[in-house]
N, C-alpha and C. Protein backbone atom coordinates (compact mmCIF):
# COMPACT_ATOMS: atom_id res chain seq x y z
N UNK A 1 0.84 -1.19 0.00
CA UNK A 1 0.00 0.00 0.00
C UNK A 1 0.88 1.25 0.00
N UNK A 2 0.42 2.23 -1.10
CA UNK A 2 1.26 3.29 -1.11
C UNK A 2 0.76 4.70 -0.34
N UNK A 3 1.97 5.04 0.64
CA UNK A 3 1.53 6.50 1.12
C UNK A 3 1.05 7.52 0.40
N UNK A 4 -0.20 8.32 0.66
CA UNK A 4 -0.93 8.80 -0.45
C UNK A 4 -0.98 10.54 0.34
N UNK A 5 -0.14 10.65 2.01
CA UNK A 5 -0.20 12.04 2.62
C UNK A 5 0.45 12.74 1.88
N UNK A 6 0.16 13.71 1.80
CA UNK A 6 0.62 14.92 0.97
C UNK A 6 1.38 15.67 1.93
N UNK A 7 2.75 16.35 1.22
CA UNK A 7 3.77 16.41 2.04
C UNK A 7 3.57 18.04 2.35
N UNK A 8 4.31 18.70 3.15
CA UNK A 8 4.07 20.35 3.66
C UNK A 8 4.48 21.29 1.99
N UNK A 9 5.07 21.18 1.76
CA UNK A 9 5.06 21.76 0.16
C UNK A 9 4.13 21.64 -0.62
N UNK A 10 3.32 19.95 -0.54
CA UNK A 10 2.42 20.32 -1.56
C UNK A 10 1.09 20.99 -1.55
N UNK A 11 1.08 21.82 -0.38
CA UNK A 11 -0.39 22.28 -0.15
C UNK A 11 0.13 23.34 -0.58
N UNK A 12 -1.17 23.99 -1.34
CA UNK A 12 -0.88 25.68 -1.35
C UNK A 12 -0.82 26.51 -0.32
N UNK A 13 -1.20 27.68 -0.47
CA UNK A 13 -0.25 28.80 0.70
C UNK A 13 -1.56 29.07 1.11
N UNK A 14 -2.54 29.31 0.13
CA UNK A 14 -3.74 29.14 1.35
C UNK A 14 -4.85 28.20 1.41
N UNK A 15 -4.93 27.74 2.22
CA UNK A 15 -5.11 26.22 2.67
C UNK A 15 -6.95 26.48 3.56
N UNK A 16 -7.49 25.53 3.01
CA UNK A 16 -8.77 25.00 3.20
C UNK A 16 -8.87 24.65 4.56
N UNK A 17 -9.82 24.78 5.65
CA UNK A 17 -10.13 23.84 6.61
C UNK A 17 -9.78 22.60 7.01
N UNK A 18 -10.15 21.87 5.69
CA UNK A 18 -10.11 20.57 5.81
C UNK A 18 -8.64 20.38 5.30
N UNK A 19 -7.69 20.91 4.71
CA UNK A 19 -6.69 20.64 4.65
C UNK A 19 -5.04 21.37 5.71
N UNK A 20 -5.67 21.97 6.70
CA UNK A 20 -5.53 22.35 7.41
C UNK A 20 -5.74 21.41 8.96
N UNK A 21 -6.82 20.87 8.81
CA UNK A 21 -7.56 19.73 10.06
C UNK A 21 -6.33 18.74 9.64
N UNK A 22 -6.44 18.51 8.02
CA UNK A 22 -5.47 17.24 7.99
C UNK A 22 -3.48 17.34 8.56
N UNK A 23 -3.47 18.62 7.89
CA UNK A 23 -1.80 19.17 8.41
C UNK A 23 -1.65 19.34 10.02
N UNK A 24 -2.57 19.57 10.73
CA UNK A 24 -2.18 19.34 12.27
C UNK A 24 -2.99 18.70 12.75
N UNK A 25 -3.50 16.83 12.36
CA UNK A 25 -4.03 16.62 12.60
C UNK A 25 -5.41 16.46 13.80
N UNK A 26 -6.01 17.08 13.29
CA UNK A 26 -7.12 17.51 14.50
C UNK A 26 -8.55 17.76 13.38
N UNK A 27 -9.71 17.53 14.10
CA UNK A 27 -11.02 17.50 13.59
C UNK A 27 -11.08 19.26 12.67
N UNK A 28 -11.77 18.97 11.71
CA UNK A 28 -12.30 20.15 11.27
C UNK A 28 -13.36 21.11 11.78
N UNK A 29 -14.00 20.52 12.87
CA UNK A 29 -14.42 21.63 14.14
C UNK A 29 -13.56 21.86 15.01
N UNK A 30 -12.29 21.64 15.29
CA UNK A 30 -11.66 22.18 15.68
C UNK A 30 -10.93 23.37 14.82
N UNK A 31 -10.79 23.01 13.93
CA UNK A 31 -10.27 24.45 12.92
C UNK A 31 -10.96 25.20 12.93
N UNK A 32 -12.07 24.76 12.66
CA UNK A 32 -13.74 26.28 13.18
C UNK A 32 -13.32 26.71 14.20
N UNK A 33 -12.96 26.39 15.44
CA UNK A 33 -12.95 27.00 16.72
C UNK A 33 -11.75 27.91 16.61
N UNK A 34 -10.52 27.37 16.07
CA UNK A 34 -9.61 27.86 15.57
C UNK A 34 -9.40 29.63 15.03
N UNK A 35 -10.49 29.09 14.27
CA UNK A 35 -10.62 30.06 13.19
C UNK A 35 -11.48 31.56 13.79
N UNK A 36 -11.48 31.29 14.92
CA UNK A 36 -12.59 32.17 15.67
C UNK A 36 -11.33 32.82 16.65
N UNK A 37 -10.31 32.92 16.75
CA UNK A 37 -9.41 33.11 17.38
C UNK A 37 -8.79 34.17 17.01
N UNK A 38 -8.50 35.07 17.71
CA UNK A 38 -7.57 36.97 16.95
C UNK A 38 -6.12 36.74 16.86
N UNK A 39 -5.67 35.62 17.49
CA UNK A 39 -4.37 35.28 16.83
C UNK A 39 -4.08 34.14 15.88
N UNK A 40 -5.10 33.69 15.34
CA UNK A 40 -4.99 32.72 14.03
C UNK A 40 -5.40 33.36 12.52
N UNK A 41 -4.58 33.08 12.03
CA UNK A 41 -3.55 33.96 10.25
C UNK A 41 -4.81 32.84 9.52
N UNK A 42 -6.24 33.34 9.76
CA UNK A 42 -7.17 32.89 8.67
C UNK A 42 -8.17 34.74 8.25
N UNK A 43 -8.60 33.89 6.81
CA UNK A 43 -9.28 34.91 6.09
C UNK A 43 -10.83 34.56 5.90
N UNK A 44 -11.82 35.43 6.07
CA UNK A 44 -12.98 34.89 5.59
C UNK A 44 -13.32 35.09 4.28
N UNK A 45 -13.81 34.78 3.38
CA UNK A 45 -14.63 34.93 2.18
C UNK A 45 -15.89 34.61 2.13
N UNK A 46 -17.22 35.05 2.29
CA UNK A 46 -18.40 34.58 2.60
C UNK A 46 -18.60 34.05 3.50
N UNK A 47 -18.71 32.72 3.22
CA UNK A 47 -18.63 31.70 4.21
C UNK A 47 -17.78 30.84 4.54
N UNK A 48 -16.42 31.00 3.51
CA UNK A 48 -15.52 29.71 3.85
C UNK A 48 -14.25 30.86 3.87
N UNK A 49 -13.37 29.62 4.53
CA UNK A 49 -12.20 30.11 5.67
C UNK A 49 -11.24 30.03 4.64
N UNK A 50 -9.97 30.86 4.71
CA UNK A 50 -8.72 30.33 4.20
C UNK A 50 -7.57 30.77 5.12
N UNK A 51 -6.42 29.74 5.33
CA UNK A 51 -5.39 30.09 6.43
C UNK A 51 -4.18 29.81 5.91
N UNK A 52 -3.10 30.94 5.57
CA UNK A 52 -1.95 31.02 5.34
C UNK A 52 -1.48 29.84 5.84
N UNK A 53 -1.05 28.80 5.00
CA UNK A 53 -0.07 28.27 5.21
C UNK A 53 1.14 28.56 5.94
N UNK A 54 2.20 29.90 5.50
CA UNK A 54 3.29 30.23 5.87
C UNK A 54 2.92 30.86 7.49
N UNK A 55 1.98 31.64 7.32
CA UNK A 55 1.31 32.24 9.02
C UNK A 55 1.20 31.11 9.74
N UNK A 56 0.60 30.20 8.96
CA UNK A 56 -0.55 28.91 10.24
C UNK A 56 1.08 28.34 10.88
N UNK A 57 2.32 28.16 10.41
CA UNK A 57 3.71 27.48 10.64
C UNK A 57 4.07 28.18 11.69
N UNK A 58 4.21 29.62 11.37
CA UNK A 58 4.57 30.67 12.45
C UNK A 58 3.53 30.41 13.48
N UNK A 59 2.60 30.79 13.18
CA UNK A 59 1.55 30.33 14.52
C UNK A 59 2.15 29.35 15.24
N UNK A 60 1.69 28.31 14.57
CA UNK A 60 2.03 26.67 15.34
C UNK A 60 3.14 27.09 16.08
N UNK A 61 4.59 27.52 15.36
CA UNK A 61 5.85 27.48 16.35
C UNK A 61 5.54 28.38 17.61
N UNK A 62 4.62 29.62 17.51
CA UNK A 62 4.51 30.14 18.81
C UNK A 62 3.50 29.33 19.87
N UNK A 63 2.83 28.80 19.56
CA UNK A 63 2.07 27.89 20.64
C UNK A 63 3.02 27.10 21.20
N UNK A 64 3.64 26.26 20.30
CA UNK A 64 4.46 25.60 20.95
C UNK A 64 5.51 25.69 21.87
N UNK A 65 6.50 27.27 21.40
CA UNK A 65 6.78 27.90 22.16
C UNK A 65 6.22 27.93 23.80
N UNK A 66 5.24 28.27 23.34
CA UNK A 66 4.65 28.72 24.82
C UNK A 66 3.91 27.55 25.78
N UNK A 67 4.51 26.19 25.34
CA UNK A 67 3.91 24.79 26.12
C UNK A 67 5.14 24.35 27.06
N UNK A 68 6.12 24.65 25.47
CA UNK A 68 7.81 24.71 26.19
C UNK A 68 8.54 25.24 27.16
């Protein structure tokens, strides 16, 4: 069986919910909740979300930061 995850390069820079849920793995209501947050690097358009890739990285490293 061949690995079929898609690697951090191949997502575009701005990245879907659901491909976003999949890159740190966690539910896509959790990215909703996420996404409701004044320090998370997402955009609205109507109704659907989009989140910098290059931001969502920086993000991540400062949370983590701050567990450390």
């Amino acid at each position: 069986m061949q690995n079929t995850q898609l690697k951090w390069e191949d997502y575009p820079e701005a990245l879907k919910v659901s491909q976003v849920a999949r890159l740190l793995q966690i539910g896509s209501n959790q990215v909703y909740e996420l996404c409701h947050r004044e320090d998370f690097p997402v955009v609205k358009f109507g109704k659907q979300y989009r989140v910098s890739k290059t931001l969502l990285r920086e993000w991540f490293e400062r949370q983590a930061k701050g567990i450390i």
